[in-house]
N, C-alpha and C. Protein backbone atom coordinates (compact mmCIF):
# COMPACT_ATOMS: atom_id res chain seq x y z
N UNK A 1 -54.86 -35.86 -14.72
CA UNK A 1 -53.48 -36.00 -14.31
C UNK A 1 -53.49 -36.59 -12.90
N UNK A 2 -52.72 -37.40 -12.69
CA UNK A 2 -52.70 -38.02 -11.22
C UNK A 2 -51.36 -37.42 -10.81
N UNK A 3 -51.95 -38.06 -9.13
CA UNK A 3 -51.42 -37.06 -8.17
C UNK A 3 -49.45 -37.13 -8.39
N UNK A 4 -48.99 -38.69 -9.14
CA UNK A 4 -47.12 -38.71 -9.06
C UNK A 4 -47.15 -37.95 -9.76
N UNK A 5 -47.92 -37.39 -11.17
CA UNK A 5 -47.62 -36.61 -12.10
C UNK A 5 -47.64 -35.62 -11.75
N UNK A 6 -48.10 -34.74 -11.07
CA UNK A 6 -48.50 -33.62 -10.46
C UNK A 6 -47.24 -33.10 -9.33
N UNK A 7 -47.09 -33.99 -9.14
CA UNK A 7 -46.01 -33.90 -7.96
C UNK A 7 -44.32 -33.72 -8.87
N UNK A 8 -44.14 -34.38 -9.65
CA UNK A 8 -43.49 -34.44 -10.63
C UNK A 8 -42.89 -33.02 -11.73
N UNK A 9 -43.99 -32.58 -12.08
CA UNK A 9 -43.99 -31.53 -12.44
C UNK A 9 -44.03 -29.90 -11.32
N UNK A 10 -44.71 -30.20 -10.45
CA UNK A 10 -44.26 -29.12 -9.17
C UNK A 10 -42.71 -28.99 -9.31
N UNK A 11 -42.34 -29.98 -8.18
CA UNK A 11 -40.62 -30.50 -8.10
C UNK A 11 -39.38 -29.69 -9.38
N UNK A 12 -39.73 -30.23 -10.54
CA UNK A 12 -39.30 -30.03 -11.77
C UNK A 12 -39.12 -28.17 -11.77
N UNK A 13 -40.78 -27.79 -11.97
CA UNK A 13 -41.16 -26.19 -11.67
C UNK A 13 -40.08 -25.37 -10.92
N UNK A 14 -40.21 -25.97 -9.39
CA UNK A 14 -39.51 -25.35 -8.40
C UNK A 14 -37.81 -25.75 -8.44
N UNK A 15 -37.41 -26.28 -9.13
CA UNK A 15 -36.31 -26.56 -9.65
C UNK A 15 -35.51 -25.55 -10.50
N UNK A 16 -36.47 -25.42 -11.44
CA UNK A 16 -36.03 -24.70 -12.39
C UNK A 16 -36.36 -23.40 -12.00
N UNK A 17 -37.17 -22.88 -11.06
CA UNK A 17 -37.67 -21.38 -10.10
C UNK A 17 -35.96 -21.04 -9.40
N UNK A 18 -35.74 -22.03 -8.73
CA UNK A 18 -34.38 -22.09 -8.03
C UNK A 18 -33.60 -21.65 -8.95
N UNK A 19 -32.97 -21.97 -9.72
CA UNK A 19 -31.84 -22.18 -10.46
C UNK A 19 -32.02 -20.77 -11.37
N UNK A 20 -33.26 -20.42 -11.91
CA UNK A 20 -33.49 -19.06 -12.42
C UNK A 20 -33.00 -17.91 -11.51
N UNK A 21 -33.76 -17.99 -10.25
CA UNK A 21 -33.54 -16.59 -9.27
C UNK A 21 -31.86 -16.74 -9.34
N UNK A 22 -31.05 -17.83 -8.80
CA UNK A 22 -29.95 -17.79 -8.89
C UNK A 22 -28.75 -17.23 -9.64
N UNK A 23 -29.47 -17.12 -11.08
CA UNK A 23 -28.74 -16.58 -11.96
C UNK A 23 -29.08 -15.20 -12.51
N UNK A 24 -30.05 -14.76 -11.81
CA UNK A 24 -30.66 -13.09 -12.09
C UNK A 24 -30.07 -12.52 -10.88
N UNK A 25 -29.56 -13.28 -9.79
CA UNK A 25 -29.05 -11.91 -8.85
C UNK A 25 -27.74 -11.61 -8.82
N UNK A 26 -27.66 -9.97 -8.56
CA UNK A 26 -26.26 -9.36 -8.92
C UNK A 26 -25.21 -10.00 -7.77
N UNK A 27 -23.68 -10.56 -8.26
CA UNK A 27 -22.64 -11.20 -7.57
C UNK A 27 -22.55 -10.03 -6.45
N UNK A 28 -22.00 -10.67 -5.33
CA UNK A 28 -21.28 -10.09 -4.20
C UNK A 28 -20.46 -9.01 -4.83
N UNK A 29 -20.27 -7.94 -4.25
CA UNK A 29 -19.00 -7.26 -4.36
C UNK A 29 -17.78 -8.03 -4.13
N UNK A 30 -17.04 -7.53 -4.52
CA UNK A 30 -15.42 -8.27 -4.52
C UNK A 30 -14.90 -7.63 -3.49
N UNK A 31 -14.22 -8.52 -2.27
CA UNK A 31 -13.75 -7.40 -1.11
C UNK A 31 -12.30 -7.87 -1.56
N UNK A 32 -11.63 -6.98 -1.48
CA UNK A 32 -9.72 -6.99 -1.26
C UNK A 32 -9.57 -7.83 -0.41
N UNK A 33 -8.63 -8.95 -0.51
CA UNK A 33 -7.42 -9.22 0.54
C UNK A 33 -7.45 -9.11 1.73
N UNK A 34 -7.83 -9.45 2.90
CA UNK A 34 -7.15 -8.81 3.88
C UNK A 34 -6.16 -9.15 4.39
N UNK A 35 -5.04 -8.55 5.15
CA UNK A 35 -3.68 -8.99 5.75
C UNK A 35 -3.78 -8.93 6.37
N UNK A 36 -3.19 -9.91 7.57
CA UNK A 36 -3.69 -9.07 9.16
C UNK A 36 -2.19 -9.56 9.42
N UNK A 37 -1.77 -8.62 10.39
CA UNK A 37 0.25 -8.48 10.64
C UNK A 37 0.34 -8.98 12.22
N UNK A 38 0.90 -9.49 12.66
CA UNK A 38 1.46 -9.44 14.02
C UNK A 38 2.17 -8.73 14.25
N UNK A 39 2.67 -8.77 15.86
CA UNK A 39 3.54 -8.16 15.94
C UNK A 39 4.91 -9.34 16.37
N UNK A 40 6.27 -8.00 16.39
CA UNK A 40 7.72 -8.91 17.12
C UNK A 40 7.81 -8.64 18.60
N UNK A 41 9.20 -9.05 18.71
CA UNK A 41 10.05 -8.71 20.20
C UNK A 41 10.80 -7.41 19.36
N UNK A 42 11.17 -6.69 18.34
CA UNK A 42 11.61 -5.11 17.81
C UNK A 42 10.13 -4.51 18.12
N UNK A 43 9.10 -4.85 17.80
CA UNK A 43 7.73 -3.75 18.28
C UNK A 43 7.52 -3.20 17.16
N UNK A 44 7.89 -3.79 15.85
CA UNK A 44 7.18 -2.87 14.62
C UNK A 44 6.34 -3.90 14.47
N UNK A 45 4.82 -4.11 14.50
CA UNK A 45 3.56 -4.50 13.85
C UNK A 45 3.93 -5.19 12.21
N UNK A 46 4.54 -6.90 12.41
CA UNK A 46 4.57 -7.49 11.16
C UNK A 46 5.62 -7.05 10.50
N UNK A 47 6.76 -6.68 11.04
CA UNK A 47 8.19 -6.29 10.71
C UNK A 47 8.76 -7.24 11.56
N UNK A 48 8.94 -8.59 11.09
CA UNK A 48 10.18 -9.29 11.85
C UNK A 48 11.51 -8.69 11.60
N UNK A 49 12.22 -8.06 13.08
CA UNK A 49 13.85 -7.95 12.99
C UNK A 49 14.06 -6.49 12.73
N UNK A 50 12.70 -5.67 12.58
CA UNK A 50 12.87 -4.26 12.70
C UNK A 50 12.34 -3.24 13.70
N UNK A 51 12.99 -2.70 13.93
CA UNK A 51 12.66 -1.75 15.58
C UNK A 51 11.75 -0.58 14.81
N UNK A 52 11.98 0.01 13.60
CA UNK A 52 11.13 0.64 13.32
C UNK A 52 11.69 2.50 13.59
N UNK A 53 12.96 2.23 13.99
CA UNK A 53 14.15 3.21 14.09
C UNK A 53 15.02 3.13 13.77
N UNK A 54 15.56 4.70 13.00
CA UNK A 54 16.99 4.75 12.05
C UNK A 54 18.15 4.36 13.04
N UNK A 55 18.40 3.96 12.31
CA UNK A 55 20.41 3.35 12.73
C UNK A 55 20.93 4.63 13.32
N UNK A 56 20.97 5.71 12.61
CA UNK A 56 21.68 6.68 12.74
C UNK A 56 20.87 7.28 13.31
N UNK A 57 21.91 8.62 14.30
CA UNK A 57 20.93 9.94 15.39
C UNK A 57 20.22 10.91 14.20
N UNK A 58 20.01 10.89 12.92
CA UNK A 58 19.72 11.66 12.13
C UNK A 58 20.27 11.65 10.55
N UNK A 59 19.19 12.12 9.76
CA UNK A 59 19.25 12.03 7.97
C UNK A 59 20.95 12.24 7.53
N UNK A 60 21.25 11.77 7.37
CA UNK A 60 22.57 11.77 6.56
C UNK A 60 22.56 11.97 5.17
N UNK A 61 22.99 12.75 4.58
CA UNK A 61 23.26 12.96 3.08
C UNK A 61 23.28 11.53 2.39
N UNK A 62 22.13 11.53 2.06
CA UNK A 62 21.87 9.96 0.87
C UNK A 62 21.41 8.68 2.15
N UNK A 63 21.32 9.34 3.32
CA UNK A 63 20.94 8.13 3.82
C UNK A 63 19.21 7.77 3.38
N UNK A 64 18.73 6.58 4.01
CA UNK A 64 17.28 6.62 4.41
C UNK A 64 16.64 5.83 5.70
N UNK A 65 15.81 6.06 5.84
CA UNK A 65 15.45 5.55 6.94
C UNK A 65 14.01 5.37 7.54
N UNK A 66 13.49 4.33 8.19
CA UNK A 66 12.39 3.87 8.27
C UNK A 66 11.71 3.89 9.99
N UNK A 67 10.78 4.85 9.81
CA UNK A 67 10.39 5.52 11.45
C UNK A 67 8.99 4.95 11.42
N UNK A 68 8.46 5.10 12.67
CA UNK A 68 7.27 5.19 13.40
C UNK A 68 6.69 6.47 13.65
N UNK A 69 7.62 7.71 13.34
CA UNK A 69 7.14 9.11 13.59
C UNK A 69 6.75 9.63 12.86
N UNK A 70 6.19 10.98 13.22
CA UNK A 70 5.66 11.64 12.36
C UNK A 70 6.50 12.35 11.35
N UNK A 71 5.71 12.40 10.29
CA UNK A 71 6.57 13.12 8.94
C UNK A 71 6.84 14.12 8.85
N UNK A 72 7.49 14.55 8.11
CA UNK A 72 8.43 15.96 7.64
C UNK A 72 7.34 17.15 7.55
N UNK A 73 7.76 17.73 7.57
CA UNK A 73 7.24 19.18 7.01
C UNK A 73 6.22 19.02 5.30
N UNK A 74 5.33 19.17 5.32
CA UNK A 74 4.41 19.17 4.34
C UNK A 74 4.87 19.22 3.10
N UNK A 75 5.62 20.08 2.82
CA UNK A 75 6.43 20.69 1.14
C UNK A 75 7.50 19.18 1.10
N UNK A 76 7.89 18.90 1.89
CA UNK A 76 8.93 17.60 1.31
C UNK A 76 8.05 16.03 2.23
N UNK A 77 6.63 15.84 1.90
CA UNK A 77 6.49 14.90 2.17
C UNK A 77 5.26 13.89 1.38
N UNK A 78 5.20 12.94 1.47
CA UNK A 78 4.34 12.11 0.43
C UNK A 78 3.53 11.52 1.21
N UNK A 79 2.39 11.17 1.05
CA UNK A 79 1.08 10.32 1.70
C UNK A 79 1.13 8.97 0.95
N UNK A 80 1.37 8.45 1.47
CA UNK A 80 0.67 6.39 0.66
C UNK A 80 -0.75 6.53 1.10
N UNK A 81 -1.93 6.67 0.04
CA UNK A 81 -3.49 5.90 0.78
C UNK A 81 -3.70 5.70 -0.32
N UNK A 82 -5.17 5.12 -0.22
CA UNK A 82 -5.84 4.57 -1.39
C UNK A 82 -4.85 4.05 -2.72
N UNK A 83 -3.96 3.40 -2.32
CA UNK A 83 -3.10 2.69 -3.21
C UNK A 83 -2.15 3.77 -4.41
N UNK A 84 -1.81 4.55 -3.38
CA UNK A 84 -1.33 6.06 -4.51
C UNK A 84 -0.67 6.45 -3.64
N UNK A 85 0.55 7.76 -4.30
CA UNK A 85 1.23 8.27 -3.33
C UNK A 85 0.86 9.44 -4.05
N UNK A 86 1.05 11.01 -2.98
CA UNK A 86 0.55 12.20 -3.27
C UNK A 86 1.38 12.74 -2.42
N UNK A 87 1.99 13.61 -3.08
CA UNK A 87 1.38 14.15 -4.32
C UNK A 87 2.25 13.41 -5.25
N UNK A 88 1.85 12.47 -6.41
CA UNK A 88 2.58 11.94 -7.39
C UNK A 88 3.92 12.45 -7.80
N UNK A 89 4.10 13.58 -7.40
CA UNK A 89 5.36 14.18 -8.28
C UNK A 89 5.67 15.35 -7.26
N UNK A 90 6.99 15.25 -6.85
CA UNK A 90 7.50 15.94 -5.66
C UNK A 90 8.76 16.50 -6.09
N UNK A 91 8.71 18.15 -6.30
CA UNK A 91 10.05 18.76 -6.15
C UNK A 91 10.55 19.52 -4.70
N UNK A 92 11.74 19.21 -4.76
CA UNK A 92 12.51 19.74 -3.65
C UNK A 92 14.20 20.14 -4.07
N UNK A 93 14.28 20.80 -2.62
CA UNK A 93 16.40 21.45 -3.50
C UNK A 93 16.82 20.09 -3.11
N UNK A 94 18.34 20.09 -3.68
CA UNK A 94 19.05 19.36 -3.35
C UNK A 94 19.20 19.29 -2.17
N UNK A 95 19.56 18.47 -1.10
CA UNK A 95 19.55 17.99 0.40
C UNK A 95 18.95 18.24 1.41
N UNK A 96 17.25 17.60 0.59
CA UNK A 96 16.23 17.90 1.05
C UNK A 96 16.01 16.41 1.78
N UNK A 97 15.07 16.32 2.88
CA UNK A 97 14.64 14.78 3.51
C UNK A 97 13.35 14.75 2.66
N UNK A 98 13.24 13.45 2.47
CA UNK A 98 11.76 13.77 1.88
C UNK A 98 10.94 12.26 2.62
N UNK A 99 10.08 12.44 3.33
CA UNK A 99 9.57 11.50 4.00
C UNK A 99 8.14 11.10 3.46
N UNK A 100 7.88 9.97 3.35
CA UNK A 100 6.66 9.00 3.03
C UNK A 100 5.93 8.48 4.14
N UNK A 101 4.78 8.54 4.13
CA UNK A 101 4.18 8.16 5.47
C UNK A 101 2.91 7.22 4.55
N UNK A 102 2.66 6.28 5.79
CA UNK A 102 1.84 4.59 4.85
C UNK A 102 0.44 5.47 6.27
N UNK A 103 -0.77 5.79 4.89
CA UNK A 103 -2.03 6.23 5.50
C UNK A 103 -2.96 5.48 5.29
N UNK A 104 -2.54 3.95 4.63
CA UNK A 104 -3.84 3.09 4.14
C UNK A 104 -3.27 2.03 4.93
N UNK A 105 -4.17 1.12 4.93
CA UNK A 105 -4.35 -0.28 5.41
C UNK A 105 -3.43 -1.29 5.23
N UNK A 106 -2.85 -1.13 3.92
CA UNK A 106 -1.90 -2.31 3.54
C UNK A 106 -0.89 -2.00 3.43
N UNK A 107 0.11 -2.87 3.58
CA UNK A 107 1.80 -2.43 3.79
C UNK A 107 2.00 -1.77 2.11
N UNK A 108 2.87 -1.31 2.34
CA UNK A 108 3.77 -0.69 0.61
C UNK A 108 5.27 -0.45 1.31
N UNK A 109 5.90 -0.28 0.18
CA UNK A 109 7.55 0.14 0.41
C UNK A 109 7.67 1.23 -0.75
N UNK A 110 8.80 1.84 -0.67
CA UNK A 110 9.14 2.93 -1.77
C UNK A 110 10.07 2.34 -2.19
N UNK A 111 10.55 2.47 -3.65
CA UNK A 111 11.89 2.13 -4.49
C UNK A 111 12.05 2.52 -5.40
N UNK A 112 13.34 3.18 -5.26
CA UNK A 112 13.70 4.29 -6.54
C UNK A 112 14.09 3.08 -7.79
N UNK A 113 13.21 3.41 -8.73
CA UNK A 113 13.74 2.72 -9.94
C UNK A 113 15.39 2.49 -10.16
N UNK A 114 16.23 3.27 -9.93
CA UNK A 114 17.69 3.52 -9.92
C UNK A 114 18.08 2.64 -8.83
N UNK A 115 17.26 1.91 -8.09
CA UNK A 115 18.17 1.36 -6.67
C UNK A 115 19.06 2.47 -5.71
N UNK A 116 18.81 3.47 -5.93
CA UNK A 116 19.17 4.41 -4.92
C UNK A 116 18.84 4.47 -3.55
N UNK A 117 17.79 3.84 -3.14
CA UNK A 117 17.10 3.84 -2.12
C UNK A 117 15.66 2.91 -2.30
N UNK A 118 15.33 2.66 -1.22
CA UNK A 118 14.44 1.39 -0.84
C UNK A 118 14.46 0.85 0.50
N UNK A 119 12.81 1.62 0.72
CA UNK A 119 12.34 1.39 2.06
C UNK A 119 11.59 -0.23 2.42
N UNK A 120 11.87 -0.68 3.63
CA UNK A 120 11.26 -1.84 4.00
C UNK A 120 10.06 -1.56 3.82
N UNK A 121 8.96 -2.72 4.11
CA UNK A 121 7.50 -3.25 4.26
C UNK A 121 7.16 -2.27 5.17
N UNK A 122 6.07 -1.26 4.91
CA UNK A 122 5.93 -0.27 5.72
C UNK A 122 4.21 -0.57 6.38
N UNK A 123 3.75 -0.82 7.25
CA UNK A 123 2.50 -0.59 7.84
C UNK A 123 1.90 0.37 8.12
N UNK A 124 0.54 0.64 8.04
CA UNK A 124 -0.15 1.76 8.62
C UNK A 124 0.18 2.58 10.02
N UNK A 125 0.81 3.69 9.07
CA UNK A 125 1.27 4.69 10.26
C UNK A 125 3.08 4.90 9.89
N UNK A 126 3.20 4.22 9.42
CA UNK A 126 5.10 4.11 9.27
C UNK A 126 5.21 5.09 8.49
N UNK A 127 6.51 5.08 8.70
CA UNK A 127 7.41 6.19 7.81
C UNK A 127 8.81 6.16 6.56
N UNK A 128 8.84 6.69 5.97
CA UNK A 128 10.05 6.36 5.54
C UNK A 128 10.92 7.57 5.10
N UNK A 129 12.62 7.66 5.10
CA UNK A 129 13.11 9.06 4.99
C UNK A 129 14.27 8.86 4.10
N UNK A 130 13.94 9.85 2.99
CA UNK A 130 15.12 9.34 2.14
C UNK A 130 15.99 10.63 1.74
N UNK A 131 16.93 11.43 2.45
CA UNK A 131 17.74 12.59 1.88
C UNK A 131 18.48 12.52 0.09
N UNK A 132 18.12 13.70 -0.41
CA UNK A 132 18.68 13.56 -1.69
C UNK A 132 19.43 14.82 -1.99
N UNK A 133 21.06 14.25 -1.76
CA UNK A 133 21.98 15.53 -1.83
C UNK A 133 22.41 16.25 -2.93
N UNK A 134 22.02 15.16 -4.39
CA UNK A 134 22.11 15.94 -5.24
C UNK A 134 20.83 16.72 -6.51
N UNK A 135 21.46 16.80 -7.73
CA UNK A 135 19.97 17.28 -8.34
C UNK A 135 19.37 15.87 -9.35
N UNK A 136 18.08 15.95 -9.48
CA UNK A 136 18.04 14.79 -10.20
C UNK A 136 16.79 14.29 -10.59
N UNK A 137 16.13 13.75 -11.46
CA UNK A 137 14.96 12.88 -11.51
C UNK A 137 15.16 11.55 -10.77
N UNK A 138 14.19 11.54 -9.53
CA UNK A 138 13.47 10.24 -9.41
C UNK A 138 12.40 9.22 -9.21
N UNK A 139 12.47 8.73 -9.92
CA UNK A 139 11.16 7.39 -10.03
C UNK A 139 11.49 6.61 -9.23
N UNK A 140 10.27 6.22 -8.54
CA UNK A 140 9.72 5.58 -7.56
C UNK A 140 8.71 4.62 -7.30
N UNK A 141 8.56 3.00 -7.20
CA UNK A 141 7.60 2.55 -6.82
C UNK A 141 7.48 2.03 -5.52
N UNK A 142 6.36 1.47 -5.25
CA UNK A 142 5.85 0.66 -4.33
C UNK A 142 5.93 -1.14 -4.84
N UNK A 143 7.35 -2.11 -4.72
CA UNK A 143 7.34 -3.20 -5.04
C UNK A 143 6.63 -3.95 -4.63
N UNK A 144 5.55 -3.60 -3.47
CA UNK A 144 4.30 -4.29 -3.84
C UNK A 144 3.14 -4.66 -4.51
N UNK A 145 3.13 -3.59 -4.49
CA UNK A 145 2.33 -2.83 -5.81
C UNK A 145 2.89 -2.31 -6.99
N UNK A 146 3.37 -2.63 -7.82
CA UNK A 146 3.90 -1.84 -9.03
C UNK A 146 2.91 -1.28 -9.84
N UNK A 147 2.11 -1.33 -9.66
CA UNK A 147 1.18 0.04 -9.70
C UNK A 147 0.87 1.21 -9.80
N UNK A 148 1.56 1.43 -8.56
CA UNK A 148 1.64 2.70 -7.93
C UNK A 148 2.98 3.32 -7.85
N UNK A 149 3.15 4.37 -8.58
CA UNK A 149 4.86 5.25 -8.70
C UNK A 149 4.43 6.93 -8.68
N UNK A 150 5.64 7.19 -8.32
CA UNK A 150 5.75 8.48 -7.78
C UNK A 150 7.05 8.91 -8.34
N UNK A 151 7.26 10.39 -8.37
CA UNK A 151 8.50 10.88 -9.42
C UNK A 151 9.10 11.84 -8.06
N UNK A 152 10.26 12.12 -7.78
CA UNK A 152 11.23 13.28 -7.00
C UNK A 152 11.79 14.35 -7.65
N UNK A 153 11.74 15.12 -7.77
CA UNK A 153 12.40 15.90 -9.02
C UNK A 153 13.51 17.01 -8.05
N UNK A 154 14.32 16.55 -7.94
CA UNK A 154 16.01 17.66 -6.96
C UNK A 154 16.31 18.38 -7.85
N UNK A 155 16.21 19.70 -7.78
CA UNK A 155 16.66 20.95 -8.26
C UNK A 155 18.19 21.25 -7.64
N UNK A 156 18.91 21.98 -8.13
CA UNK A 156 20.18 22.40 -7.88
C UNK A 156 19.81 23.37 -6.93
């Protein structure tokens, strides 16, 4: 065999060496999305036009409202993380506040299937407060995620 032939077949070899390893190794993990938010002149982090404070000095019967503070009292309140809200299914009496707080990375909003209520684009750390004066089932998603839903259940 002479030496082009030789060379020829190496080349070829290491060709096909390449293209083998290539297809025996396990793919990258898949990373999520990332978002990254600015901020405004209101000071909510990627909320253009929202201050990130209720209109009103306080919960009003059927109002809701979208804070920067800390949440309610434990028994009437919901966690957003890991793309879930918890506790999935929340009873409380009638004209109870029931506040949502965003503990993961990516924005979500709450929305009562009924259009009763519906919180803005919420960021890590936000809040949201929704009083419910009467008794009632409600369903709830995250219209970013429709995914992810959560139930209210108002007792008399």
């Amino acid at each position: 065999m002479n030496i082009a032939k030789l060379r020829k077949h190496v080349v070829a070899a290491s060709a096909v060496g390449v293209l083998l390893a290539g297809c025996s190794s396990s793919p990258p993990a898949a990373q999520p999305p990332s978002v990254t938010f600015g901020s405004n002149a209101s000071g909510t982090p990627g909320m253009p036009g929202m201050s990130g404070m209720p209109s009103a000095p306080g919960p009003q019967p059927g109002a809701a409202s979208a804070t920067g503070s800390p949440a309610a009292a434990a028994g009437d309140a919901v966690t957003i993380d890991n793309f879930a809200f918890a506790p999935a299914t929340l009873t409380v009496k009638a004209g109870s506040t029931v506040t949502w707080t965003n503990k993961d990375e990516e924005p979500h909003t709450v929305a009562a299937a009924d259009g009763s209520f519906k919180s803005p684009g919420m960021g890590t750390g936000a809040t949201f407060s929704h009083t419910f004066p009467t008794a009632g089932k409600f369903d709830y998603v995250c219209s970013i995620h429709p995914m992810m839903h959560g139930t209210v259940v108002v007792t008399g």
